[in-house]
Protein backbone atom coordinates (compact mmCIF):
# COMPACT_ATOMS: atom_id res chain seq x y z
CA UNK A 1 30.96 67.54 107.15
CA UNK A 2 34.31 65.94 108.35
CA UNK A 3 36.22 69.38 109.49
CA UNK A 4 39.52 67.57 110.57
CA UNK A 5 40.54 66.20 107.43
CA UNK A 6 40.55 69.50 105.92
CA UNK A 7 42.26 71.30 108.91
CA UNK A 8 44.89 68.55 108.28
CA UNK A 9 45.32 69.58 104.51
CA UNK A 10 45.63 73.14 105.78
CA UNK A 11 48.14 72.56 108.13
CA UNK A 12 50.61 69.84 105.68
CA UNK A 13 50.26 72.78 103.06
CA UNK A 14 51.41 75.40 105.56
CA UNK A 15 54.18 73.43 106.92
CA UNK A 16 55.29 72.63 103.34
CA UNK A 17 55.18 76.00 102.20
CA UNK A 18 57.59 77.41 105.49
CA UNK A 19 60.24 74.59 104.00
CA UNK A 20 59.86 76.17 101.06
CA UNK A 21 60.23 79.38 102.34
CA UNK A 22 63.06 78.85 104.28
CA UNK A 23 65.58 76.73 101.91
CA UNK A 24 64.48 79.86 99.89
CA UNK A 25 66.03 82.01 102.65
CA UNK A 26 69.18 79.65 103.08
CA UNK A 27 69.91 79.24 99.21
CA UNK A 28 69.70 83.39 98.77
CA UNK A 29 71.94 83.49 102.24
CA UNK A 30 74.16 81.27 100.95
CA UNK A 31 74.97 82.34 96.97
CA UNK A 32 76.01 85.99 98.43
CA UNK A 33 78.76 84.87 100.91
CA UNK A 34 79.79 82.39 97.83
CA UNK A 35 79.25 85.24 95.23
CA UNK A 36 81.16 87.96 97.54
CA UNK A 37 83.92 85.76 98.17
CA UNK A 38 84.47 84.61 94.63
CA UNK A 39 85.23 88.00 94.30
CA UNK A 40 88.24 87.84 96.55
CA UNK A 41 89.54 84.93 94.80
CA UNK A 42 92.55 86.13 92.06
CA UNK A 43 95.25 84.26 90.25
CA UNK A 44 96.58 88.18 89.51
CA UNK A 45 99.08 87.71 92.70
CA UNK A 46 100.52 85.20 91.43
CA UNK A 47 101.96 86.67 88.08
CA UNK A 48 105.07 88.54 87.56
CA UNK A 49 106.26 89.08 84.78
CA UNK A 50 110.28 90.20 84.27
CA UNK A 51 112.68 90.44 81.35
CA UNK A 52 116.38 90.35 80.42
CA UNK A 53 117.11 94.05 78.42
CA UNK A 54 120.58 93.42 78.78
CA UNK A 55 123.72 91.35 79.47
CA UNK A 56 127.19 93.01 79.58
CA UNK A 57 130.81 91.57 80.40
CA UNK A 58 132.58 94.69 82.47
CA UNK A 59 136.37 95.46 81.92
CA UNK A 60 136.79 93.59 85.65
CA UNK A 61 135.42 90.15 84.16
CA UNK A 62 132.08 91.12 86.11
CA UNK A 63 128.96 90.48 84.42
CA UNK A 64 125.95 92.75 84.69
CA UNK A 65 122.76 91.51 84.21
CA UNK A 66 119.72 94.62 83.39
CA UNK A 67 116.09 93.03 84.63
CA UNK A 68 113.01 94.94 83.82
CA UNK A 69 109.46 94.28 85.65
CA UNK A 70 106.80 94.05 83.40
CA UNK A 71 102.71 94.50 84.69
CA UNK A 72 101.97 91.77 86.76
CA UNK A 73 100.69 92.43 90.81
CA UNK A 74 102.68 89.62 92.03
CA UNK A 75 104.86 90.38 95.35
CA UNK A 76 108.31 89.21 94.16
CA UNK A 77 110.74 88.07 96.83
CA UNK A 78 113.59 87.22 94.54
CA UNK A 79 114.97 86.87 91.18
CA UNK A 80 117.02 83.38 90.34
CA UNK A 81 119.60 84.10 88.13
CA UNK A 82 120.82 81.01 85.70
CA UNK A 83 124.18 82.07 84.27
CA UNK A 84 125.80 79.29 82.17
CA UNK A 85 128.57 78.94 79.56
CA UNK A 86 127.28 76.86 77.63
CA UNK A 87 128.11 73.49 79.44
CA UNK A 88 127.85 74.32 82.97
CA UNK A 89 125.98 76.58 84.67
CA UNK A 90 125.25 78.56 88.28
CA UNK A 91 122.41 79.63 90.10
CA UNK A 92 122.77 82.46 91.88
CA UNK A 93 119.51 83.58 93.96
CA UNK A 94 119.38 88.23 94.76
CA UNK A 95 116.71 89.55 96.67
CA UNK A 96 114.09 91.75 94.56
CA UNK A 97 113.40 95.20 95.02
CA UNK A 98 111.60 95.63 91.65
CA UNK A 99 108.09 97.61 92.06
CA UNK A 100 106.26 96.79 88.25
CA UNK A 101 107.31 98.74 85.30
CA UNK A 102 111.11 98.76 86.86
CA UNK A 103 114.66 98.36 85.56
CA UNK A 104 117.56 97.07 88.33
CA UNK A 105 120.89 96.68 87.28
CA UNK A 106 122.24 93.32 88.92
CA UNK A 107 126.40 92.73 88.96
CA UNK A 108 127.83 89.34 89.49
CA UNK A 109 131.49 90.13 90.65
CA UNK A 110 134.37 87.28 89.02
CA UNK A 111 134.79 85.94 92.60
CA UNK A 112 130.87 84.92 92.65
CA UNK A 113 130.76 83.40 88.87
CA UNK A 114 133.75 80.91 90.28
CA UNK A 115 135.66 81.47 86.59
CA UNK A 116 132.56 80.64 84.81
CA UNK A 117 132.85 82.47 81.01
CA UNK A 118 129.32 83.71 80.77
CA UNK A 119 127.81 82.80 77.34
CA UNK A 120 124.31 82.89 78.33
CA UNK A 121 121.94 84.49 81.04
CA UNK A 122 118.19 83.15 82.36
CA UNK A 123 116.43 84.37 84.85
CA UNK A 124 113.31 83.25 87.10
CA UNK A 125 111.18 85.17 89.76
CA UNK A 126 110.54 83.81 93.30
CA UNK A 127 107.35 84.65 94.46
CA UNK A 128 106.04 85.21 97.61
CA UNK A 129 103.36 82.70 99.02
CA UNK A 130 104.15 80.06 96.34
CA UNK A 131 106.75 77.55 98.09
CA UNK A 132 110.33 78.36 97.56
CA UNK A 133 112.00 75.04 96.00
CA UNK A 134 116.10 74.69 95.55
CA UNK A 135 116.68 74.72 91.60
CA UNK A 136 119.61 72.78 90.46
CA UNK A 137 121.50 72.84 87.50
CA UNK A 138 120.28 69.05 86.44
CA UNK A 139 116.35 71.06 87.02
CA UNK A 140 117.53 74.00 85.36
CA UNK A 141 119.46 72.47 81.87
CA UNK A 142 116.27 70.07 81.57
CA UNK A 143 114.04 73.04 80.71
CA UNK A 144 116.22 74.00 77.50
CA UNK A 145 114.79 74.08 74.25
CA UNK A 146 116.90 73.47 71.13
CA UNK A 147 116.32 76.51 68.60
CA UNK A 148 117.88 76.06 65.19
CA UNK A 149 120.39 73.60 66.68
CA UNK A 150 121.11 75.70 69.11
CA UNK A 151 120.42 75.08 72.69
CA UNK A 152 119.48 77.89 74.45
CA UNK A 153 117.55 78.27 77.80
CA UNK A 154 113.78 79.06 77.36
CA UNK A 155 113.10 81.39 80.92
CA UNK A 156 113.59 85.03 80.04
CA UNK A 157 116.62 84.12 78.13
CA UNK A 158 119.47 86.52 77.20
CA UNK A 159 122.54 85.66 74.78
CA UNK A 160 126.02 87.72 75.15
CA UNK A 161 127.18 86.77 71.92
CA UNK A 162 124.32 87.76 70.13
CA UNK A 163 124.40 91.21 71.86
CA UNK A 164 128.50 91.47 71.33
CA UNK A 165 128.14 91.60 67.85
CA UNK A 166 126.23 95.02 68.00
C-alpha cells in the first residue's frame, strides 16, 4: 500500500481546514470592532431643534425676539436671526447659550436693525462641527414659501402682525 498519497490527503485537508479556521478568527475579529463602532456612529449631534414663541416691537423701536430650545443633543454655537420687512431683510448672527428645553430672550436695538420696520422674524441654528457658511439675503429670500398668497419665510418663522392683533 502507497502510504504517501494518503499522508498527502491528510496534510491538504489539515492545511485547508487552518484557512478555514483562521478567516473564521479574522471575520469574528473583524464584525466586533465594526459592530462596536457602529455604535458610536449618531446623527443625534447633529439636530437642534429651536422655535420662535414670540416677537415683540419695544416702546424704543427695539425688537425682541423669544427663542425656545426644543430636545435635540446638538451643541449649538449660534442662532442666525433673519429679520425682514417684507422686502428686504438682515441677518444678524448672536452667539447661543441655549442648553435644550430653554427660553432666551434676544433684543435687536434700532441702531442694529439699520431702520428696518420688522414685519417678520426667522431664525436658523449654527451648529458646531457642521461648516459655518455666510447666508445672504439672495440665500435667505430663496427659501420662502408662498402660503395663501402670502409669502412668508419657512425656517422657524414668526409674524408680528399676526401676533399684534392679540
Amino acid at each position: 500500500m502507497n502510504k504517501g498519497g494518503f499522508s498527502t490527503v491528510i496534510v491538504s485537508m489539515v492545511l485547508i481546514l487552518i484557512t478555514l479556521v483562521a478567516i473564521g478568527i479574522v471575520a469574528v475579529v473583524i464584525g466586533d470592532i465594526i459592530q462596536e463602532n457602529s455604535k458610536k456612529i449618531s446623527v443625534d449631534g447633529i439636530f437642534v431643534n429651536l422655535g420662535v414663541n414670540s416677537v415683540k416691537v419695544n416702546d424704543d423701536g427695539s425688537v425682541s425676539v423669544a427663542v425656545k430650545r426644543g430636545a435635540g443633543s446638538g451643541e449649538l454655537n449660534a442662532v442666525r436671526f433673519v429679520l425682514s420687512d417684507g422686502e428686504s431683510a438682515k441677518v444678524i448672527e448672536r452667539a447661543a447659550e441655549l442648553n435644550e428645553l430653554e427660553q432666551k430672550i434676544y433684543t435687536f436695538g434700532r441702531e442694529e436693525l439699520g431702520g428696518l420696520d420688522v414685519k417678520d422674524v426667522s431664525i436658523a441654528p449654527i451648529i458646531r462641527g457642521i461648516p459655518k457658511e455666510i447666508v445672504s439675503v439672495k440665500e435667505v429670500t430663496n427659501q420662502t414659501q408662498t402660503i395663501e398668497n402670502r409669502e412668508v419665510i419657512v425656517i422657524n418663522f414668526a409674524s408680528l402682525s399676526s401676533q399684534q392683533d392679540s
